[in-house]
N, C-alpha and C. Protein backbone atom coordinates (compact mmCIF):
# COMPACT_ATOMS: atom_id res chain seq x y z
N UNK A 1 0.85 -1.17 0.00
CA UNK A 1 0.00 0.00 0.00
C UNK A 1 0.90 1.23 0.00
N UNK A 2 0.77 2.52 -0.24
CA UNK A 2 1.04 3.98 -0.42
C UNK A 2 0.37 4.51 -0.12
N UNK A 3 0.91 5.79 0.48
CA UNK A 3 0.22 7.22 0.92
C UNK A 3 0.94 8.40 1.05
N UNK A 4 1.12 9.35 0.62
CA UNK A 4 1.83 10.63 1.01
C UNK A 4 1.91 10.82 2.48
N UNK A 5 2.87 11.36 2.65
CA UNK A 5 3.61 12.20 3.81
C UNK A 5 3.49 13.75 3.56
N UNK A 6 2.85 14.40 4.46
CA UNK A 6 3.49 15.62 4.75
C UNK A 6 4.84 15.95 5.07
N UNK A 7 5.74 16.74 4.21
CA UNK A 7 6.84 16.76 4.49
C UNK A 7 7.32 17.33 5.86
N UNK A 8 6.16 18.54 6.14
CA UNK A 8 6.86 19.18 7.59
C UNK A 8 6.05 18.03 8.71
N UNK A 9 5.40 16.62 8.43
CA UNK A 9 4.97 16.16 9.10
C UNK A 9 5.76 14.72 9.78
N UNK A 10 7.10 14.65 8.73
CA UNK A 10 8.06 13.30 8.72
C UNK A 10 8.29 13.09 10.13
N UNK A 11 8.98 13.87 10.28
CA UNK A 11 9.50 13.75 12.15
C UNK A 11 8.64 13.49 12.76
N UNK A 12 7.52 13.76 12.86
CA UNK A 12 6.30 13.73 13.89
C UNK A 12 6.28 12.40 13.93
N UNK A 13 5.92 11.97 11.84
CA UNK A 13 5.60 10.07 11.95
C UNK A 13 6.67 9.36 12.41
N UNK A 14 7.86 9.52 11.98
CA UNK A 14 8.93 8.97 12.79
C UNK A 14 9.05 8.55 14.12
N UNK A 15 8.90 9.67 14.90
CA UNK A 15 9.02 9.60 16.55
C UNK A 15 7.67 8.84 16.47
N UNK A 16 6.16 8.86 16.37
CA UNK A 16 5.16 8.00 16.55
C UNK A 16 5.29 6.50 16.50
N UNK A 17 6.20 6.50 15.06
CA UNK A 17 6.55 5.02 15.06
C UNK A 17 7.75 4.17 15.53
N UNK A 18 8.94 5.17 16.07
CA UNK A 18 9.68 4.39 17.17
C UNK A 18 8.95 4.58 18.02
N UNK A 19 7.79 4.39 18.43
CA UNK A 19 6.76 4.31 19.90
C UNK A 19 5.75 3.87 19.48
N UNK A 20 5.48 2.97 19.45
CA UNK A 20 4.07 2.46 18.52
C UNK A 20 3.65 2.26 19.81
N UNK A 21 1.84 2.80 20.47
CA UNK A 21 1.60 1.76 21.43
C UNK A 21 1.07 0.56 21.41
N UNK A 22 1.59 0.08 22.66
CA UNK A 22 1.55 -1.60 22.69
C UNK A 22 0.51 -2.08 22.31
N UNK A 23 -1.05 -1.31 22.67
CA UNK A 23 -2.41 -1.78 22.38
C UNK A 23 -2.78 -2.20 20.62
N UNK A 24 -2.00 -1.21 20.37
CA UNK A 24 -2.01 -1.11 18.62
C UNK A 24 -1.17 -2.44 18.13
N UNK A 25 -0.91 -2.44 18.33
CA UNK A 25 1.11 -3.94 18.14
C UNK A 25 0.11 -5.14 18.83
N UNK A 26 -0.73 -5.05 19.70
CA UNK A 26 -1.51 -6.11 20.19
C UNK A 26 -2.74 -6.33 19.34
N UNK A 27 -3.59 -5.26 18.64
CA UNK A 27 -4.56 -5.80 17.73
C UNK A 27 -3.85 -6.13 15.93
N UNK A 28 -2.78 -5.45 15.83
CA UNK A 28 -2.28 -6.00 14.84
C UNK A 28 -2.09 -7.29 14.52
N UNK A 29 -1.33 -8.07 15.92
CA UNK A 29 -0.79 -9.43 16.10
C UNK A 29 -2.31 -10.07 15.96
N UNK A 30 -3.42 -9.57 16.73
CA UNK A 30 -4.91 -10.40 17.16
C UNK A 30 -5.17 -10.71 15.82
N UNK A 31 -5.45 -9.89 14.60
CA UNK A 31 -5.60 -9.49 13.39
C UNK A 31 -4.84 -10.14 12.10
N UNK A 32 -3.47 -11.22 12.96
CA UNK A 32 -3.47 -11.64 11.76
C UNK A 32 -2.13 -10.93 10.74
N UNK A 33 -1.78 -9.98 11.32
CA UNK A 33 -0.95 -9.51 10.31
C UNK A 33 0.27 -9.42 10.85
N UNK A 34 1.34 -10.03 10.15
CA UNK A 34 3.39 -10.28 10.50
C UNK A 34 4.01 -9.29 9.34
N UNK A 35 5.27 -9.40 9.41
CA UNK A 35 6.21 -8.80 8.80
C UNK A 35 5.55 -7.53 8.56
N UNK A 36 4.89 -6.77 9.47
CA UNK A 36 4.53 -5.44 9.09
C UNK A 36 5.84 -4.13 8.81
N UNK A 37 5.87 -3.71 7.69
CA UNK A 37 6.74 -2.39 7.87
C UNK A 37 6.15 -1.20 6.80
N UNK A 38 6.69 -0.25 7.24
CA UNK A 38 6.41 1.07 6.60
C UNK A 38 7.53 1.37 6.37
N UNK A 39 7.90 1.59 4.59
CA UNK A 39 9.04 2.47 4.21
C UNK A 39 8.62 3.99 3.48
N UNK A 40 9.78 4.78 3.95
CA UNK A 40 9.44 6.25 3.47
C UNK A 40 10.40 6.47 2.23
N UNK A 41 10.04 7.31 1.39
CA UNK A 41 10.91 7.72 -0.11
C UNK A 41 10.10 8.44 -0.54
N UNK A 42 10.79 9.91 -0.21
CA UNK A 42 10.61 11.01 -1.51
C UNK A 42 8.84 11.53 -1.36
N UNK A 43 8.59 11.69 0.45
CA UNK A 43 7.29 11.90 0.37
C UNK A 43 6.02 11.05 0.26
N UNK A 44 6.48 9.61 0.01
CA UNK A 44 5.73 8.48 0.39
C UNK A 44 5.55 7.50 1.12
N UNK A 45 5.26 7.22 1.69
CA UNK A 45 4.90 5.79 2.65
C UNK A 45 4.86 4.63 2.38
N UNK A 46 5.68 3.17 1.94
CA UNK A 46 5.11 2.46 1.58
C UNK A 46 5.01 1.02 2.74
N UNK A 47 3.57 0.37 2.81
CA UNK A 47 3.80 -0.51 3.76
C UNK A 47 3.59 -1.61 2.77
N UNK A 48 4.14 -2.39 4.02
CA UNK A 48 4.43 -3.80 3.38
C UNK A 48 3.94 -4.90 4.99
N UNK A 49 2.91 -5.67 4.44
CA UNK A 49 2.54 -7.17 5.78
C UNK A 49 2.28 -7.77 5.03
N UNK A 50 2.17 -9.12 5.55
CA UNK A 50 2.29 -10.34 5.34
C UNK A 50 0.42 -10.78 6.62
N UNK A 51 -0.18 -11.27 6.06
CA UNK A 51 -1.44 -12.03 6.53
C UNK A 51 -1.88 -13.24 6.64
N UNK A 52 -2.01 -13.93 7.95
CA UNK A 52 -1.87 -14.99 7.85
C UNK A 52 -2.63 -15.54 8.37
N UNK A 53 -4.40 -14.82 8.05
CA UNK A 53 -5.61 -15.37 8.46
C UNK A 53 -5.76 -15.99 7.74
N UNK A 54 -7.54 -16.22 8.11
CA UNK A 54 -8.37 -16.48 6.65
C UNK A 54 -9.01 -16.11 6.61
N UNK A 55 -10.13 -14.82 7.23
CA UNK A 55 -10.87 -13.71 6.90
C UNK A 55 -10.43 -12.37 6.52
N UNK A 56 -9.84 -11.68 5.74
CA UNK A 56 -9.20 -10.44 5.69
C UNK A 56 -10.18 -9.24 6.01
N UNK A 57 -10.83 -9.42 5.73
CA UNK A 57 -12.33 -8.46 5.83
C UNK A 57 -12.66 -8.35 6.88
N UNK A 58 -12.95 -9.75 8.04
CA UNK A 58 -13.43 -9.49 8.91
C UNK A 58 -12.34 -9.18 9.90
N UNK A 59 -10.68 -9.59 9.48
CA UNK A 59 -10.06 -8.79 10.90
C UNK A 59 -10.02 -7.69 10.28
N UNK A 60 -9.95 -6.70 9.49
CA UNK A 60 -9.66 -5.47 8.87
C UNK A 60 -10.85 -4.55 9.80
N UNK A 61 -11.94 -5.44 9.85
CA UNK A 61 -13.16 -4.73 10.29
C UNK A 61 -12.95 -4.82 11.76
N UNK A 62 -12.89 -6.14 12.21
CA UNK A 62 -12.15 -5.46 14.02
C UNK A 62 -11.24 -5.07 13.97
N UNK A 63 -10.13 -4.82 13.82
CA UNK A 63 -8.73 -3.40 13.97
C UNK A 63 -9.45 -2.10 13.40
N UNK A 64 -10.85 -1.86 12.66
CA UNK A 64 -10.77 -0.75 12.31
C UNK A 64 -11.99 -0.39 13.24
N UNK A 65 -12.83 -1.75 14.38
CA UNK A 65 -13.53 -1.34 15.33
C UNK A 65 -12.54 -0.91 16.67
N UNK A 66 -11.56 -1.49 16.50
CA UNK A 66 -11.14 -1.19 18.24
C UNK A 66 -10.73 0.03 18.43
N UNK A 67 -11.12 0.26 19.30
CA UNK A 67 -10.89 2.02 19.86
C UNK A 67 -9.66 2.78 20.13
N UNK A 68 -8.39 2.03 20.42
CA UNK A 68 -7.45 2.42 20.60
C UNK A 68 -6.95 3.00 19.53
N UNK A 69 -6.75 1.71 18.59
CA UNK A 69 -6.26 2.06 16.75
C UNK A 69 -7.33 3.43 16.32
N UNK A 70 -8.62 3.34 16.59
CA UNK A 70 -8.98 4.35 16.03
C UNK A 70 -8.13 5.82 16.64
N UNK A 71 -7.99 5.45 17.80
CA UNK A 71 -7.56 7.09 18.16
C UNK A 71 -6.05 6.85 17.52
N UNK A 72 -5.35 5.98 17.62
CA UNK A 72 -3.80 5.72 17.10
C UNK A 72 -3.94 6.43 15.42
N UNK A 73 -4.71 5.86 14.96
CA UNK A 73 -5.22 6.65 13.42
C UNK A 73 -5.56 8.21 13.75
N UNK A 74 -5.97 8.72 14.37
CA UNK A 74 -6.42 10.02 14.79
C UNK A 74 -5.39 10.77 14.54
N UNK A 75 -4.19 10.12 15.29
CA UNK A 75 -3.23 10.41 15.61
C UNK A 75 -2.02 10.84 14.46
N UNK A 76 -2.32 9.54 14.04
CA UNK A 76 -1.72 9.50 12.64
C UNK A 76 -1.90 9.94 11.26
N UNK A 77 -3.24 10.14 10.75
CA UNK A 77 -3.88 10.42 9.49
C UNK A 77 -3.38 12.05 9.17
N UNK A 78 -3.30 13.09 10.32
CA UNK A 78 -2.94 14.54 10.07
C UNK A 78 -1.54 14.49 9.11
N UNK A 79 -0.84 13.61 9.57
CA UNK A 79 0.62 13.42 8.99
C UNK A 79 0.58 12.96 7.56
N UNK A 80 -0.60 12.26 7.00
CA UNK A 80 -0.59 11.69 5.58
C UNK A 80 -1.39 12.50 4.59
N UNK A 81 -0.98 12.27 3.65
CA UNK A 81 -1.85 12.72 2.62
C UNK A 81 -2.15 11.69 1.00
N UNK A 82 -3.36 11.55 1.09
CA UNK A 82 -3.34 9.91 0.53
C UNK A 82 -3.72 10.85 -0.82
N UNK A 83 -3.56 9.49 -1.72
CA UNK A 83 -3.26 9.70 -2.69
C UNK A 83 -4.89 10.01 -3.68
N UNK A 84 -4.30 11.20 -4.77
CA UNK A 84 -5.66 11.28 -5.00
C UNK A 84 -6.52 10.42 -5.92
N UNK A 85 -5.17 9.05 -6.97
CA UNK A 85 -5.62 8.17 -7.63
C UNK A 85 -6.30 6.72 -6.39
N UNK A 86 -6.38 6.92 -5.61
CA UNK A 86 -6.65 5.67 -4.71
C UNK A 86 -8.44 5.74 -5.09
N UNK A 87 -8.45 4.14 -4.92
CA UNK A 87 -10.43 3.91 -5.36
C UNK A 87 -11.38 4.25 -4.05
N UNK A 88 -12.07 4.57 -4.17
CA UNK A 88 -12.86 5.28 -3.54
C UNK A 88 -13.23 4.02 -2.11
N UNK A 89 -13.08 5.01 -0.51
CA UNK A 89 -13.46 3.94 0.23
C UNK A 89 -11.90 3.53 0.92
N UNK A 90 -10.60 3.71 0.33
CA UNK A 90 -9.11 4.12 0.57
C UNK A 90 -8.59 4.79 1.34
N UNK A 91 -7.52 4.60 2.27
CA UNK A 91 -6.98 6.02 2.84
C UNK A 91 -5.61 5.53 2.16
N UNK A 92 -4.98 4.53 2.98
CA UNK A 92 -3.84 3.67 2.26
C UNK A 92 -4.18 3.43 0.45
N UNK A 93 -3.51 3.70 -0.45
CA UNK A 93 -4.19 3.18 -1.64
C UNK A 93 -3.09 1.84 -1.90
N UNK A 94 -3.76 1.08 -2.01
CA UNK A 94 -3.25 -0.24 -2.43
C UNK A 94 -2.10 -0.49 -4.19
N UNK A 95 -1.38 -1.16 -3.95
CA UNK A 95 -0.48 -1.14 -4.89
C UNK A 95 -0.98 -2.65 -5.70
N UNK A 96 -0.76 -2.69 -7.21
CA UNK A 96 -0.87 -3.77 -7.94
C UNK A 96 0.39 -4.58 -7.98
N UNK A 97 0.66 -5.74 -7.37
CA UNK A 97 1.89 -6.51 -7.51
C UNK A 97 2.35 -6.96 -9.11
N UNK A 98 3.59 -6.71 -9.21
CA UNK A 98 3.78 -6.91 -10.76
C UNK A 98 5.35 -7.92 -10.32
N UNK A 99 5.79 -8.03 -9.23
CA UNK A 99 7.07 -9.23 -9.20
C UNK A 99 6.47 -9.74 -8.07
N UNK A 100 7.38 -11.15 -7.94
CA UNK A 100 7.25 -11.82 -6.35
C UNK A 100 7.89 -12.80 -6.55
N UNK A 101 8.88 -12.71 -5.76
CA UNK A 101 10.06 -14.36 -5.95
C UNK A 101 10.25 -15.00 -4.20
N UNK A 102 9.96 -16.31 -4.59
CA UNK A 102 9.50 -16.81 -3.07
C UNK A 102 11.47 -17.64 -3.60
């Protein structure tokens, strides 16, 4: 997935994310999702997880009910600026995979 960065907003996301709180890192794990990372370049965000349910929908829908993450997003969303080609219903806009070597 991708999303813009505010540039005078980098530092802010930075310091947020050497401090992730624990509650957030705990519905992530509940949810199903490993190898989570976020890389930055040139004003963008890109994350990268690995999922290793078998409902994607329905943990997507509890991490995006639990209350903590919502305020953790609160927190976070001022700093981004998503993209304006993303499909409607997006904040993250999702990327089309075109390699993958296992």
């Amino acid at each position: 997935m991708v999303i813009g960065i505010k540039p005078d907003r980098i530092e802010e996301y930075k310091k947020l994310h050497a401090a992730v709180w624990p509650d957030v890192l705990k519905i992530i794990s509940e949810c199903n999702i490993r190898n989570y990372s976020i890389y930055l370049k040139d004003n963008y965000l890109f994350s990268y997880f690995e999922y290793t349910g078998t409902d994607f929908n329905t943990d997507m829908e509890k991490m995006a009910a639990d209350p903590i993450t919502q305020k953790w997003w609160a927190v976070c969303k001022p700093c981004q600026a998503p993209l304006e080609s993303r499909d409607e219903g997006e904040w993250w806009a999702e990327m089309e995979e075109v390699f993958y070597c296992n």
